[in-house]
C-alpha atoms as a PDB file:
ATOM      1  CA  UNK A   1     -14.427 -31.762 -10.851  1.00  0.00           C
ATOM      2  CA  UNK A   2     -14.272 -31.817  -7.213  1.00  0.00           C
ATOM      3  CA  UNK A   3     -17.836 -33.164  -5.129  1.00  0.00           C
ATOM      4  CA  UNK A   4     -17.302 -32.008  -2.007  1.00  0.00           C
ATOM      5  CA  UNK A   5     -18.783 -28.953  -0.852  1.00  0.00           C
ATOM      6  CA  UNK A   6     -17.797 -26.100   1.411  1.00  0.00           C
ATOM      7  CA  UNK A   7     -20.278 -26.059   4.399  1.00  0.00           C
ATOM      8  CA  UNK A   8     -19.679 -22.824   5.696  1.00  0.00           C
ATOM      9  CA  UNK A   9     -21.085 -20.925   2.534  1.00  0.00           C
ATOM     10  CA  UNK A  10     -24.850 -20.393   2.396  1.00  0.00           C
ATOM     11  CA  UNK A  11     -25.444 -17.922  -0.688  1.00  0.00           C
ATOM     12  CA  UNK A  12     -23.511 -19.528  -2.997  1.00  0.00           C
ATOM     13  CA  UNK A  13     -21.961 -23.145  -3.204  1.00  0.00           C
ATOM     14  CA  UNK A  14     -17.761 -23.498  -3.208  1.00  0.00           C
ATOM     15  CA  UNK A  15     -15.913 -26.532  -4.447  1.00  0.00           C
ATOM     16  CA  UNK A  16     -12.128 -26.595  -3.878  1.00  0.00           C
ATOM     17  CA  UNK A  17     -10.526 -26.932  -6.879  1.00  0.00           C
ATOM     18  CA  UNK A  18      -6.986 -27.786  -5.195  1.00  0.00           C
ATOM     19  CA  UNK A  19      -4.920 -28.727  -1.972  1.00  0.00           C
ATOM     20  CA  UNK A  20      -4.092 -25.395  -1.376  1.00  0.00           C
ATOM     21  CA  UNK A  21      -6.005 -22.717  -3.812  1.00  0.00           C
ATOM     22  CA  UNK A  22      -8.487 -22.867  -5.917  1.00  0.00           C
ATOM     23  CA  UNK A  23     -12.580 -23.529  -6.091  1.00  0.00           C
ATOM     24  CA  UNK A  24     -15.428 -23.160  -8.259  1.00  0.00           C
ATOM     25  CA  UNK A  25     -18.750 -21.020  -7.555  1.00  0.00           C
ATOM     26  CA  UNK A  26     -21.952 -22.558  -7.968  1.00  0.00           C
ATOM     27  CA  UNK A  27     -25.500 -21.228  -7.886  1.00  0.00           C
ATOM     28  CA  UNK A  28     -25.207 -17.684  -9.061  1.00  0.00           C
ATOM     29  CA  UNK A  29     -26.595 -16.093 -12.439  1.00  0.00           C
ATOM     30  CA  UNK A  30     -24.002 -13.098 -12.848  1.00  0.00           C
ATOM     31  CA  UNK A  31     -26.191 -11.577 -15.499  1.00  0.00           C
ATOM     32  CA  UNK A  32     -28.128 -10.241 -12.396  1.00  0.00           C
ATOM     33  CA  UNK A  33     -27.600  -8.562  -9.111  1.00  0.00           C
ATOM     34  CA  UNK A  34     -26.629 -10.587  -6.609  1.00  0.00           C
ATOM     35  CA  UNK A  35     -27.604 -10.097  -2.824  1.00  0.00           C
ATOM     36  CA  UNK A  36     -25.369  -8.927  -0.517  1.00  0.00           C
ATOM     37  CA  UNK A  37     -24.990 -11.888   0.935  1.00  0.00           C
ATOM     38  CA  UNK A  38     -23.977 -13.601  -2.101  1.00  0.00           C
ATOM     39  CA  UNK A  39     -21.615 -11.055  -2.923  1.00  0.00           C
ATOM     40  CA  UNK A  40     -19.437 -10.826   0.905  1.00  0.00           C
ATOM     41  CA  UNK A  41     -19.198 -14.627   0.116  1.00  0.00           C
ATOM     42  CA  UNK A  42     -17.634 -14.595  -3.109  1.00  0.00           C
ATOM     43  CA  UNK A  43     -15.362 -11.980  -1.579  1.00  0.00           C
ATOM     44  CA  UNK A  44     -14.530 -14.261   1.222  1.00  0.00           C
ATOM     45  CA  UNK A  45     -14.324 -17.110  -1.063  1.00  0.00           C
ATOM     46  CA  UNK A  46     -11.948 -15.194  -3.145  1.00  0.00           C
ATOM     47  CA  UNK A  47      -9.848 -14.675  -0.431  1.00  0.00           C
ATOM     48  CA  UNK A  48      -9.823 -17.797   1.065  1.00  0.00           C
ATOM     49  CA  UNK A  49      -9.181 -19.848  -1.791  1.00  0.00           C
ATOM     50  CA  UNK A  50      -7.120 -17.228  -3.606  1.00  0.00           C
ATOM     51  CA  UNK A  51      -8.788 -18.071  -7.251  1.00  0.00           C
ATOM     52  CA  UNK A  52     -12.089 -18.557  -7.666  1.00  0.00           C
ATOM     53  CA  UNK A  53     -14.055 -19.686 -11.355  1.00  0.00           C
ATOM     54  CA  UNK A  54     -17.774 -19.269 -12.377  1.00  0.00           C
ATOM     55  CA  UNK A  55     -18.649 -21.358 -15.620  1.00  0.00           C
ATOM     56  CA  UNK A  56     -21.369 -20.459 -18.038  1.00  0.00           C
ATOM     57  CA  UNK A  57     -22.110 -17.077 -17.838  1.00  0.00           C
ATOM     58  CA  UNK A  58     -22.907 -15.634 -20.607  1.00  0.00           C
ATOM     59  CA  UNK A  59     -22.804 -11.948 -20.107  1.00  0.00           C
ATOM     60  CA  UNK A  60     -22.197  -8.951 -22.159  1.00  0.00           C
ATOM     61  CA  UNK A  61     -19.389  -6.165 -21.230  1.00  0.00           C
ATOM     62  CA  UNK A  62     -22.345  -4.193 -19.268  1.00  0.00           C
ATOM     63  CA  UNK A  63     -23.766  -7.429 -16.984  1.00  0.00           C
ATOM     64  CA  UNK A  64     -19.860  -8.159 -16.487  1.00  0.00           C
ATOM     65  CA  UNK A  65     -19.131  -4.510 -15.516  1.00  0.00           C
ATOM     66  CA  UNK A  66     -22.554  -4.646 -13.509  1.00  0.00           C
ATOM     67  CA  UNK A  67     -20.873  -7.247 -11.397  1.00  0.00           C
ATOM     68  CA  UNK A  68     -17.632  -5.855 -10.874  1.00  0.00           C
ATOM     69  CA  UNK A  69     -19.174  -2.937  -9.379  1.00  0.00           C
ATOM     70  CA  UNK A  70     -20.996  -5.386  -6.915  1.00  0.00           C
ATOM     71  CA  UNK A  71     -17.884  -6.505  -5.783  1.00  0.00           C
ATOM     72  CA  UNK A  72     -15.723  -3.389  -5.090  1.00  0.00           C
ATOM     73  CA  UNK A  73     -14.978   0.116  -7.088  1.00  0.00           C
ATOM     74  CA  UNK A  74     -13.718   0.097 -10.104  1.00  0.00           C
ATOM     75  CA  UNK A  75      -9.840   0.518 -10.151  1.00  0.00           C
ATOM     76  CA  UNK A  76      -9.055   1.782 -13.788  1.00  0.00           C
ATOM     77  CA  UNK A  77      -5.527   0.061 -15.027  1.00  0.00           C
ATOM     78  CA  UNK A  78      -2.620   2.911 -14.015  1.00  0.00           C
ATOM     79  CA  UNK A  79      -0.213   1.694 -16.957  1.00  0.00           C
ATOM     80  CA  UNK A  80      -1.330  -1.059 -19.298  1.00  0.00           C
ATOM     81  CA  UNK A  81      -1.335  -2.033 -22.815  1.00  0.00           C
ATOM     82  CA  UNK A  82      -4.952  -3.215 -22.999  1.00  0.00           C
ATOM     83  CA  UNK A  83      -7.321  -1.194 -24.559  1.00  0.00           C
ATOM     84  CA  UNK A  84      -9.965   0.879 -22.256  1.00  0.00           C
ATOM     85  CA  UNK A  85     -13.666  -0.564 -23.222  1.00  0.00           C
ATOM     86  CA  UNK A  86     -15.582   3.127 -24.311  1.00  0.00           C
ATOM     87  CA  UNK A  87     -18.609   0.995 -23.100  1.00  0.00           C
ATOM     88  CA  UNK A  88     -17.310   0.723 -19.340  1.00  0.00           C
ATOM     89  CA  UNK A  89     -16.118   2.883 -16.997  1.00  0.00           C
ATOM     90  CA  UNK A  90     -13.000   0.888 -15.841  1.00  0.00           C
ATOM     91  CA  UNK A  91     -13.032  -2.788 -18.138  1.00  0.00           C
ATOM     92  CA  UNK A  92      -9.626  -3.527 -20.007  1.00  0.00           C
ATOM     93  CA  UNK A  93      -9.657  -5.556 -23.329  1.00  0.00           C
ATOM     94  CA  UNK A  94      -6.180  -7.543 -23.280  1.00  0.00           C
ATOM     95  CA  UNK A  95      -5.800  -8.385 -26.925  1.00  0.00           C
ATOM     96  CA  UNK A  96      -2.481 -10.482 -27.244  1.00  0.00           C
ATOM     97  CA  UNK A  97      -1.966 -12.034 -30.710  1.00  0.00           C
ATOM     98  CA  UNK A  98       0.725 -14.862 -31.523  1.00  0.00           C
ATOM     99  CA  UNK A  99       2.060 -14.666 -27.744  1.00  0.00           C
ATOM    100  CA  UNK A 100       3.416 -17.978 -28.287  1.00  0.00           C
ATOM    101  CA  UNK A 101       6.921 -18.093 -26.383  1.00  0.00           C
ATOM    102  CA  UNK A 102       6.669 -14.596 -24.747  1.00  0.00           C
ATOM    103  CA  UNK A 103       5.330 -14.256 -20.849  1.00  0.00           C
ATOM    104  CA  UNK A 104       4.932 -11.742 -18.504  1.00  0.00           C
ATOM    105  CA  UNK A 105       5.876 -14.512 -15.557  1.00  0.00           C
ATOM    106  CA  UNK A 106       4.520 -14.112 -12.294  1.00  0.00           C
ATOM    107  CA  UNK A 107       3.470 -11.420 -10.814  1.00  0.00           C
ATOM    108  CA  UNK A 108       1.104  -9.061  -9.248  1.00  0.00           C
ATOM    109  CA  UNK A 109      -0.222  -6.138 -11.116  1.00  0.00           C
ATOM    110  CA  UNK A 110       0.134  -2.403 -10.325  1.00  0.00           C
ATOM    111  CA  UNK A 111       2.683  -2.574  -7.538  1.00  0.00           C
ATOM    112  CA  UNK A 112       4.416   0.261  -8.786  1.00  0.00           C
ATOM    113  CA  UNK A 113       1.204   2.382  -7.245  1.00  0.00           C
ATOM    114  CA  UNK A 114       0.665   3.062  -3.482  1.00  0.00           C
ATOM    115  CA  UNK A 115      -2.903   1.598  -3.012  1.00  0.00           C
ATOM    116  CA  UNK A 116      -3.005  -1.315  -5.843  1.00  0.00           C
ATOM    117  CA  UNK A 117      -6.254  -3.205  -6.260  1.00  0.00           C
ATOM    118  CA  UNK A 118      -7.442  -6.170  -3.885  1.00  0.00           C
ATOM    119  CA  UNK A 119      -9.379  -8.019  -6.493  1.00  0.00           C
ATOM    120  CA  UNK A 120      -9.067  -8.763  -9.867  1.00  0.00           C
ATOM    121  CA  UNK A 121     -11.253 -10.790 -12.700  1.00  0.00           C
ATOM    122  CA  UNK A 122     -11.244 -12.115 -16.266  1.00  0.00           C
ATOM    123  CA  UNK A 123     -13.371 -13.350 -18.164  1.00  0.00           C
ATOM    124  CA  UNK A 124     -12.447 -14.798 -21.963  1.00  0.00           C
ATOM    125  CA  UNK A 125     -14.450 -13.137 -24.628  1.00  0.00           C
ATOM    126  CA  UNK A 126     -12.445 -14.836 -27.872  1.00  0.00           C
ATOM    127  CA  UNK A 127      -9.887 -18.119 -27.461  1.00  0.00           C
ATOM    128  CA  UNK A 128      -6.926 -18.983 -29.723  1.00  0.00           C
ATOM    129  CA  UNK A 129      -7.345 -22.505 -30.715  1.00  0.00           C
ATOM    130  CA  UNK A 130      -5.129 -24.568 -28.336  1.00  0.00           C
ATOM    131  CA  UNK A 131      -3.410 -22.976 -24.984  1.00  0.00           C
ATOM    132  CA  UNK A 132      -3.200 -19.492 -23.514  1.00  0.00           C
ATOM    133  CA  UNK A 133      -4.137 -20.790 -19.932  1.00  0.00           C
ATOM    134  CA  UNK A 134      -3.934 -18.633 -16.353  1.00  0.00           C
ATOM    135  CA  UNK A 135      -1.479 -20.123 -13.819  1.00  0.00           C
ATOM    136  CA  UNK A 136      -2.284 -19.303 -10.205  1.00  0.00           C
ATOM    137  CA  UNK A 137      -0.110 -19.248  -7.255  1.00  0.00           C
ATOM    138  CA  UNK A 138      -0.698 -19.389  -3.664  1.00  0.00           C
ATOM    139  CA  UNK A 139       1.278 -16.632  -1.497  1.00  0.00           C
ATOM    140  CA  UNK A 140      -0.290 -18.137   1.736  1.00  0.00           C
ATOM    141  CA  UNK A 141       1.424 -21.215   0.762  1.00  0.00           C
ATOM    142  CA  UNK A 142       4.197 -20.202   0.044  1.00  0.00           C
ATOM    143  CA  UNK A 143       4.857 -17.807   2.866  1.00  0.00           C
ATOM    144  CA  UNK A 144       3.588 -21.180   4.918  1.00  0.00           C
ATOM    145  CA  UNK A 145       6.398 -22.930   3.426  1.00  0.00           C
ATOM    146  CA  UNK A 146       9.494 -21.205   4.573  1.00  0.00           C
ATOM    147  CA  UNK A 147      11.230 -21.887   7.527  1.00  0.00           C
ATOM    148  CA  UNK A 148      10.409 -20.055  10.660  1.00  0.00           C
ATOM    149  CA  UNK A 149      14.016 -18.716  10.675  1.00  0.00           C
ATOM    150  CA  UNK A 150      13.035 -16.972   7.069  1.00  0.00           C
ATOM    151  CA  UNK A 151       9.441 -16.129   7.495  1.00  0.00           C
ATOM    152  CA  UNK A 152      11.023 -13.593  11.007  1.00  0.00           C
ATOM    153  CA  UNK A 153      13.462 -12.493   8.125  1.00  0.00           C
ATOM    154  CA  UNK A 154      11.222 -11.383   5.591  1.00  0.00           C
ATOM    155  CA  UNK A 155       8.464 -10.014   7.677  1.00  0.00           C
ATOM    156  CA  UNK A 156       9.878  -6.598   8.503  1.00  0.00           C
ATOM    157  CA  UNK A 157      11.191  -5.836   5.104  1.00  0.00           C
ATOM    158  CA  UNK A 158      10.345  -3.644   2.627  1.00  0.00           C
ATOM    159  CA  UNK A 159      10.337  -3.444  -1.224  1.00  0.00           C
ATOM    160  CA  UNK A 160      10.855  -0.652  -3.547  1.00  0.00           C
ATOM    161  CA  UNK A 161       8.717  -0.930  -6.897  1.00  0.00           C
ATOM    162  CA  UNK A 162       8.928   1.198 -10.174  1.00  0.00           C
ATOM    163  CA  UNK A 163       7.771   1.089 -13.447  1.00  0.00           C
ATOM    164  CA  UNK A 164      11.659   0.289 -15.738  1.00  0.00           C
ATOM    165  CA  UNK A 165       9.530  -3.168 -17.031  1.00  0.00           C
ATOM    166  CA  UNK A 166       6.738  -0.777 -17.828  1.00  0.00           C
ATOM    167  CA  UNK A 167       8.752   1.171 -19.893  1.00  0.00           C
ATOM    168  CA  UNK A 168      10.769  -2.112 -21.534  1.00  0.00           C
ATOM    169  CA  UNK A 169       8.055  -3.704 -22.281  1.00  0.00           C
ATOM    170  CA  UNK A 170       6.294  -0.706 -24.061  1.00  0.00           C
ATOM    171  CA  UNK A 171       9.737   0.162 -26.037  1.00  0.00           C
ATOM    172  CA  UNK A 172       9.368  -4.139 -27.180  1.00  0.00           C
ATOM    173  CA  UNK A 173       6.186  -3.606 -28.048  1.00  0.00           C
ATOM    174  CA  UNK A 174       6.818  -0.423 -30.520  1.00  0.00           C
ATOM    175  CA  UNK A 175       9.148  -2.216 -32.132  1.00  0.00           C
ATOM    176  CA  UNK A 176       7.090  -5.518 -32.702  1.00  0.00           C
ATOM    177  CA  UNK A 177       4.785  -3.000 -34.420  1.00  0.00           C
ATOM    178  CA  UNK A 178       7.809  -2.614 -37.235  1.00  0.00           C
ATOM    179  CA  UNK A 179       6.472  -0.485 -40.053  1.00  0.00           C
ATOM    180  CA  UNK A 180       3.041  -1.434 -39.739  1.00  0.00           C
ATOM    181  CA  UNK A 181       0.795   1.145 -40.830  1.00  0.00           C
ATOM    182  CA  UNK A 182      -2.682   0.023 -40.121  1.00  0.00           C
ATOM    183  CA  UNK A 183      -5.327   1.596 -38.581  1.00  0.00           C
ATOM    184  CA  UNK A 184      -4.920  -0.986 -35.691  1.00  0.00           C
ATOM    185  CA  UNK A 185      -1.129  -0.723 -35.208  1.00  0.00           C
ATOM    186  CA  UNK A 186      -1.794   3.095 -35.373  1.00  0.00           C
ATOM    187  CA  UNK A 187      -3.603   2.683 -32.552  1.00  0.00           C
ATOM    188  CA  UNK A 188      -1.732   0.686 -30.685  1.00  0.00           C
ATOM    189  CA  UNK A 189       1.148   2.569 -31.091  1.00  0.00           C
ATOM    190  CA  UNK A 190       0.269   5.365 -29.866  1.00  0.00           C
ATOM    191  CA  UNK A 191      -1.053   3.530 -26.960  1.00  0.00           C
ATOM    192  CA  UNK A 192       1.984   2.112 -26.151  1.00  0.00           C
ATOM    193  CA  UNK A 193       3.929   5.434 -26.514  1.00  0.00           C
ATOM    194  CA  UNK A 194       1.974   7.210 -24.052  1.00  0.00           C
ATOM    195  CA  UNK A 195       1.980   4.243 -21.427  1.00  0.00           C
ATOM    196  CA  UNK A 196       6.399   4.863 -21.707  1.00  0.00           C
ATOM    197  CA  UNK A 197       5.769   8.297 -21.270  1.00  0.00           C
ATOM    198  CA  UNK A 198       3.777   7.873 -17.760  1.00  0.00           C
ATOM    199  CA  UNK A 199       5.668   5.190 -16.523  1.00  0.00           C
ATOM    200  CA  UNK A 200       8.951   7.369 -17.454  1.00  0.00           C
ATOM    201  CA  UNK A 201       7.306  10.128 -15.089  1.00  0.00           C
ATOM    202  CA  UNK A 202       5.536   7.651 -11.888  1.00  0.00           C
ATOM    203  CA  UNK A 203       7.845   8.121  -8.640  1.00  0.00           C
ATOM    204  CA  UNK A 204       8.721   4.428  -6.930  1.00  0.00           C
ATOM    205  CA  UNK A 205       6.515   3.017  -4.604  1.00  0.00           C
ATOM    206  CA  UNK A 206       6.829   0.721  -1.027  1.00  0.00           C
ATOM    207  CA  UNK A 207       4.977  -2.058   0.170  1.00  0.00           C
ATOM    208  CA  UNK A 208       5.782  -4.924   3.101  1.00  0.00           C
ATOM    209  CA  UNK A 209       7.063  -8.371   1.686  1.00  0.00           C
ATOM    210  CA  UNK A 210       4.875  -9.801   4.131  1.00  0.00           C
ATOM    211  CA  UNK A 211       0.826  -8.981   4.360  1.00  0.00           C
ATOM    212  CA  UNK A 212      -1.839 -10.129   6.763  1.00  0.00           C
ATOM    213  CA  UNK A 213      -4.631 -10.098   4.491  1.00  0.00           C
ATOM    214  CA  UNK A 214      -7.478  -8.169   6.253  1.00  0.00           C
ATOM    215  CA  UNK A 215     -10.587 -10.780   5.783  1.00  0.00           C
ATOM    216  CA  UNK A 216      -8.764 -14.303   6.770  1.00  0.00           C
ATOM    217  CA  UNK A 217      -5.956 -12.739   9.013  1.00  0.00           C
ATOM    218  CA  UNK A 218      -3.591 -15.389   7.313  1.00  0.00           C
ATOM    219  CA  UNK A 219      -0.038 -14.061   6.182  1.00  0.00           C
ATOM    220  CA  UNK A 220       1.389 -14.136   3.251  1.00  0.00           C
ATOM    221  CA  UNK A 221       4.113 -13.038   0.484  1.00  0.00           C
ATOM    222  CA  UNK A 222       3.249 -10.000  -1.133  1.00  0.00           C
ATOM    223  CA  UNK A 223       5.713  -8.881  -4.228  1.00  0.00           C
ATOM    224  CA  UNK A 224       5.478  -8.865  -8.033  1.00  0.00           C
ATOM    225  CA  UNK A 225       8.979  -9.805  -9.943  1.00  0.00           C
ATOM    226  CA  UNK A 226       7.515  -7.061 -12.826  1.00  0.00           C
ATOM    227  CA  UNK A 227       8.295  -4.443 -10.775  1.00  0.00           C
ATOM    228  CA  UNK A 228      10.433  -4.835  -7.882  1.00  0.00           C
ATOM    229  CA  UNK A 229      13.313  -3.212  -7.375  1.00  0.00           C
ATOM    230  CA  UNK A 230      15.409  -3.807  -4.208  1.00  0.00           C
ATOM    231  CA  UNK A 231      14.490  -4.843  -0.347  1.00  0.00           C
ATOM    232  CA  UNK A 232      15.229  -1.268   1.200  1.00  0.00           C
ATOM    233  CA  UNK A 233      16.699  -2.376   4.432  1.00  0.00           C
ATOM    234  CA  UNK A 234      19.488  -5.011   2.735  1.00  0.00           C
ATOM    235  CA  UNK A 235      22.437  -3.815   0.703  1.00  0.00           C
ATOM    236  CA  UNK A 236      21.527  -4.853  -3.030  1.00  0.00           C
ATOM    237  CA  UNK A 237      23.811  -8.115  -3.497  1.00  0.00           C
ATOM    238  CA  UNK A 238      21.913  -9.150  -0.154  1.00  0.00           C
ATOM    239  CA  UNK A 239      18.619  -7.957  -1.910  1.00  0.00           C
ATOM    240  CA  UNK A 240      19.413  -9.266  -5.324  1.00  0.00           C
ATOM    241  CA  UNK A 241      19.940 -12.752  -3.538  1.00  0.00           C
ATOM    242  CA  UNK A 242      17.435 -12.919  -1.478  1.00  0.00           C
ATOM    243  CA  UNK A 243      14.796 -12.100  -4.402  1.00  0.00           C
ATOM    244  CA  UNK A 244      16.059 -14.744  -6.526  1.00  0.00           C
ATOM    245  CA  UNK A 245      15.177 -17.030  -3.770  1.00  0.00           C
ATOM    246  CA  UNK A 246      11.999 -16.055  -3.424  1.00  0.00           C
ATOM    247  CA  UNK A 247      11.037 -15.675  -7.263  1.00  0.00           C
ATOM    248  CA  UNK A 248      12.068 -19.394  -7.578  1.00  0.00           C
ATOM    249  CA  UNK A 249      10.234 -20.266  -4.335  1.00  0.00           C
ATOM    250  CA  UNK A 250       6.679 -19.354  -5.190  1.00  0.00           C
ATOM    251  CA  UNK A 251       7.682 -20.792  -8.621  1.00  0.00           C
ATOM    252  CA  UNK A 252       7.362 -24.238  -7.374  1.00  0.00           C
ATOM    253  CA  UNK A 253       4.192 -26.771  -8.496  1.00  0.00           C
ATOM    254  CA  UNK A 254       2.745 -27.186  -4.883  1.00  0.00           C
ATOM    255  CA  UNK A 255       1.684 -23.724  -4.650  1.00  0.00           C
ATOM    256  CA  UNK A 256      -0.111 -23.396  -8.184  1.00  0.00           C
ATOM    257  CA  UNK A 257      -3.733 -23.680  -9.760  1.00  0.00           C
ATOM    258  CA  UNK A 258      -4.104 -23.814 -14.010  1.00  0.00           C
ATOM    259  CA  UNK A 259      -7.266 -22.348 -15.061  1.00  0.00           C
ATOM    260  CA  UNK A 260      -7.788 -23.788 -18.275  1.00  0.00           C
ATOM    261  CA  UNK A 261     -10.554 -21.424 -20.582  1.00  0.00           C
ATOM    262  CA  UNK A 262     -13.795 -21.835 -21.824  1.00  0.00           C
ATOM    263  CA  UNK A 263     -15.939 -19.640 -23.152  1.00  0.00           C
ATOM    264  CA  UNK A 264     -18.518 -17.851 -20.635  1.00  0.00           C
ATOM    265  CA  UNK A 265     -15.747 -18.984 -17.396  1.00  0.00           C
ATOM    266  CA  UNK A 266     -14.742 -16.405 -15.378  1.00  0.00           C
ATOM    267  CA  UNK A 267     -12.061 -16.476 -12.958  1.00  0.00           C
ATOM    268  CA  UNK A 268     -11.948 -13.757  -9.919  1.00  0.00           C
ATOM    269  CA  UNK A 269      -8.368 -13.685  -7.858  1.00  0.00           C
ATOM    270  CA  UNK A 270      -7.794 -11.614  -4.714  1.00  0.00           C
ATOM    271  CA  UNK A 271      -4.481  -9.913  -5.914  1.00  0.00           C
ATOM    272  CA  UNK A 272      -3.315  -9.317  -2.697  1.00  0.00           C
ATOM    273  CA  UNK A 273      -2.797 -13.100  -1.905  1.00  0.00           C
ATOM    274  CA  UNK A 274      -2.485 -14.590  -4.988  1.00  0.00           C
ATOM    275  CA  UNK A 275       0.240 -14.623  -8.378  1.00  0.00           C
ATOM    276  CA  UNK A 276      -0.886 -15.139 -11.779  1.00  0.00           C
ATOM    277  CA  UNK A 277       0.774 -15.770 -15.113  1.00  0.00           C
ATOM    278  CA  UNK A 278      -0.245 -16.342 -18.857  1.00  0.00           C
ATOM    279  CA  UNK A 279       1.220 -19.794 -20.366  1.00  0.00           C
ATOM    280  CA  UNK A 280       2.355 -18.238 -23.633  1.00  0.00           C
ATOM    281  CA  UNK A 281       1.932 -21.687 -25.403  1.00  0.00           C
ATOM    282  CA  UNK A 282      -0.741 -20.429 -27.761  1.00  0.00           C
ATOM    283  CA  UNK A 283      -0.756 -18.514 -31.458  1.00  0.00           C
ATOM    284  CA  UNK A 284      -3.390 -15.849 -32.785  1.00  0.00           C
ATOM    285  CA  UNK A 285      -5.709 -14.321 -30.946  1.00  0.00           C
ATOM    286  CA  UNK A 286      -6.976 -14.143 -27.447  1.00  0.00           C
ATOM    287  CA  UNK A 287      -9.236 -11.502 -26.231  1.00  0.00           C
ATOM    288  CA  UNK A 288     -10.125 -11.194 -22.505  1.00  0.00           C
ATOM    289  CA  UNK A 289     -11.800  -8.976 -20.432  1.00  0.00           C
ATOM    290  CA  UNK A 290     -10.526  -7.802 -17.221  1.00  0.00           C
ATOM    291  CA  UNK A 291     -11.585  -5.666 -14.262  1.00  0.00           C
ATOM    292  CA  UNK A 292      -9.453  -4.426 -10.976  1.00  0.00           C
ATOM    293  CA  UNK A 293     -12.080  -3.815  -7.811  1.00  0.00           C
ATOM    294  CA  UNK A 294     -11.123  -1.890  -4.959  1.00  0.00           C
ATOM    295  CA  UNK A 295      -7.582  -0.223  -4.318  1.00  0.00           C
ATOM    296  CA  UNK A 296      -6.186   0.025  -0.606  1.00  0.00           C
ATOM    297  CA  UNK A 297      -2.802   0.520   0.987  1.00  0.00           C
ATOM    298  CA  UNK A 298      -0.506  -2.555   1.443  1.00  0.00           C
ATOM    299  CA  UNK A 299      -0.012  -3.106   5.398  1.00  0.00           C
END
C-alpha cells in the first residue's frame, strides 16, 4: 500500500494507488453522511485518479444507497441483466455465477443512451472463492499516449452506439438458461427477454471520441467496444480500422489498475474517464452491488 499522501485534499485523505490511475480514500465512515466537503473531494478524487477504493465499510444496501445519493442522482440501469434491489430506488444486484472464461471486455456502460452516467460504484456483497477481480483503465492515458498527429485525428470524430450486444448477449443468456425451470431461472428469464425487447426498440445514439472532462479539463478517449458501431465521418473499412486500433490501444498494461476484492471495499470510477472489465477467472458465485450517479450529455 502506497504512504504517500495527496496534499491537496483536506476532508478526506488520497493515496495513489498507481503511476497513472488509481488511489485509496481514507478517513471517511460511509455508513454516515458525509459533509459536503468530503463529498466534492471524493468527486474530484474520482475524477482525477479515475478509480478510487474505500476499505472496510460495512454498510447495508440503504447506508450504500444513502451514499450514492450524496454523490449525484441516481441513474437507474437503461438495459441490464442485474436484478433491480426492491429496497432501493436505483441499486443493481449483478449476480454472475460460474463466469469463468466469459467477459464482457472493456468498456463503458450505457453508451447506447444520450446522457449516460458520470459516476459509477460497486461494492462486493458475496465473493467466489478465488478471482473475479475489476480491471481499470485510464482514458487520460491513453488519449496522452497517441501521437499528436492521431490525437488532431480523433478529436473531431464522432461515434454511433446501439444496443445489437444488448440484444446478443440477452439471446446467450436465454439459452444458458436451457430447460431450467426454477423459480430463479424463471425469473431471470423473463428478465432477460424483456431487456431484448427494449434494446430491439432504443434508436442509436452519438457521442465525441474525444471528451474534456468538465472537473480536471484534461482530455481523454471516450468509447465503449460493447456498443459502438461506426465513426460517422469515416467510410466503415476506415472506421472498422481505426477502432481496432484503438480497442487494442487502451488494452495495453500501462494504462490499467486491478482492484482485487474484499469484503466491505468499495470501488467508485468516474465513467466518463475511465474503462472497466471483469477478469472472468473465477467459478460460482459473485454478488455485487452497483450504483450509476448522475447522467449528462457527452461534449
Amino acid at each position: 500500500m502506497s504512504t504517500v499522501i495527496d496534499k491537496t485534499y483536506d476532508a478526506i485523505e488520497v493515496r495513489p494507488l498507481g503511476s497513472v490511475l488509481g488511489a485509496e480514500i481514507d478517513g471517511v465512515d460511509l455508513s454516515s453522511p458525509l459533509s459536503d466537503k468530503a463529498i466534492d473531494e471524493i468527486r474530484r478524487a474520482a475524477a482525477e485518479h479515475c478509480v478510487v477504493v474505500l476499505r472496510g465499510q460495512s454498510l447495508d444496501i440503504q447506508q450504500y444507497e444513502a451514499f450514492a445519493k450524496q454523490l449525484g442522482s441516481l441513474y437507474t440501469q437503461s438495459l441490464g441483466f442485474g436484478a433491480i434491489d426492491t429496497r432501493t430506488e436505483g441499486i443493481t444486484v449483478l449476480d454472475a455465477p460460474a463466469f469463468k472464461g466469459r467477459g464482457e471486455g472493456w468498456h463503458v456502460d450505457e453508451l447506447w443512451t444520450d446522457t449516460p452516467p458520470s459516476l459509477a460504484m460497486l461494492r462486493a456483497a458475496e465473493l467466489p472463492g478465488k478471482g473475479g477481480d475489476t480491471m481499470f483503465a485510464s482514458m487520460y492515458a491513453a488519449y496522452d499516449e497517441l501521437s499528436p498527429p492521431m490525437q488532431r485525428f480523433v478529436e473531431p470524430l464522432t461515434a454511433e452506439y446501439n444496443t445489437g450486444g444488448v440484444v446478443e448477449g440477452a439471446i446467450r443468456r436465454l439459452r444458458l438458461l436451457g430447460n431450467d425451470d426454477s423459480p430463479e431461472a424463471t425469473e431471470k428469464r423473463q428478465r432477460y427477454g424483456e431487456v431484448r425487447a427494449k434494446a430491439e426498440t432504443m434508436l442509436p445514439a452519438h457521442h465525441p471520441l474525444v471528451r474534456v472532462h468538465p472537473l480536471t479539463g484534461r482530455k481523454h478517449l471516450y468509447f465503449s467496444r460493447n456498443a459502438i458501431s461506426h465513426v460517422v465521418e469515416l467510410t466503415r473499412p476506415e472506421s472498422a480500422s481505426l477502432l481496432d486500433f484503438l480497442n487494442r490501444h487502451v488494452e495495453s498494461v500501462q494504462f490499467q489498475y486491478r482492484n482485487s476484492w474484499e469484503l466491505g471495499k468499495i470501488a467508485l470510477f468516474d465513467e466518463r474517464c475511465t474503462q472497466h472489465c471483469v477478469v472472468p477467472d473465477y467459478e460460482g458465485r459473485r454478488l455485487v452491488w452497483r450504483s450509476y450517479m448522475g447522467a449528462e450529455q457527452p461534449a
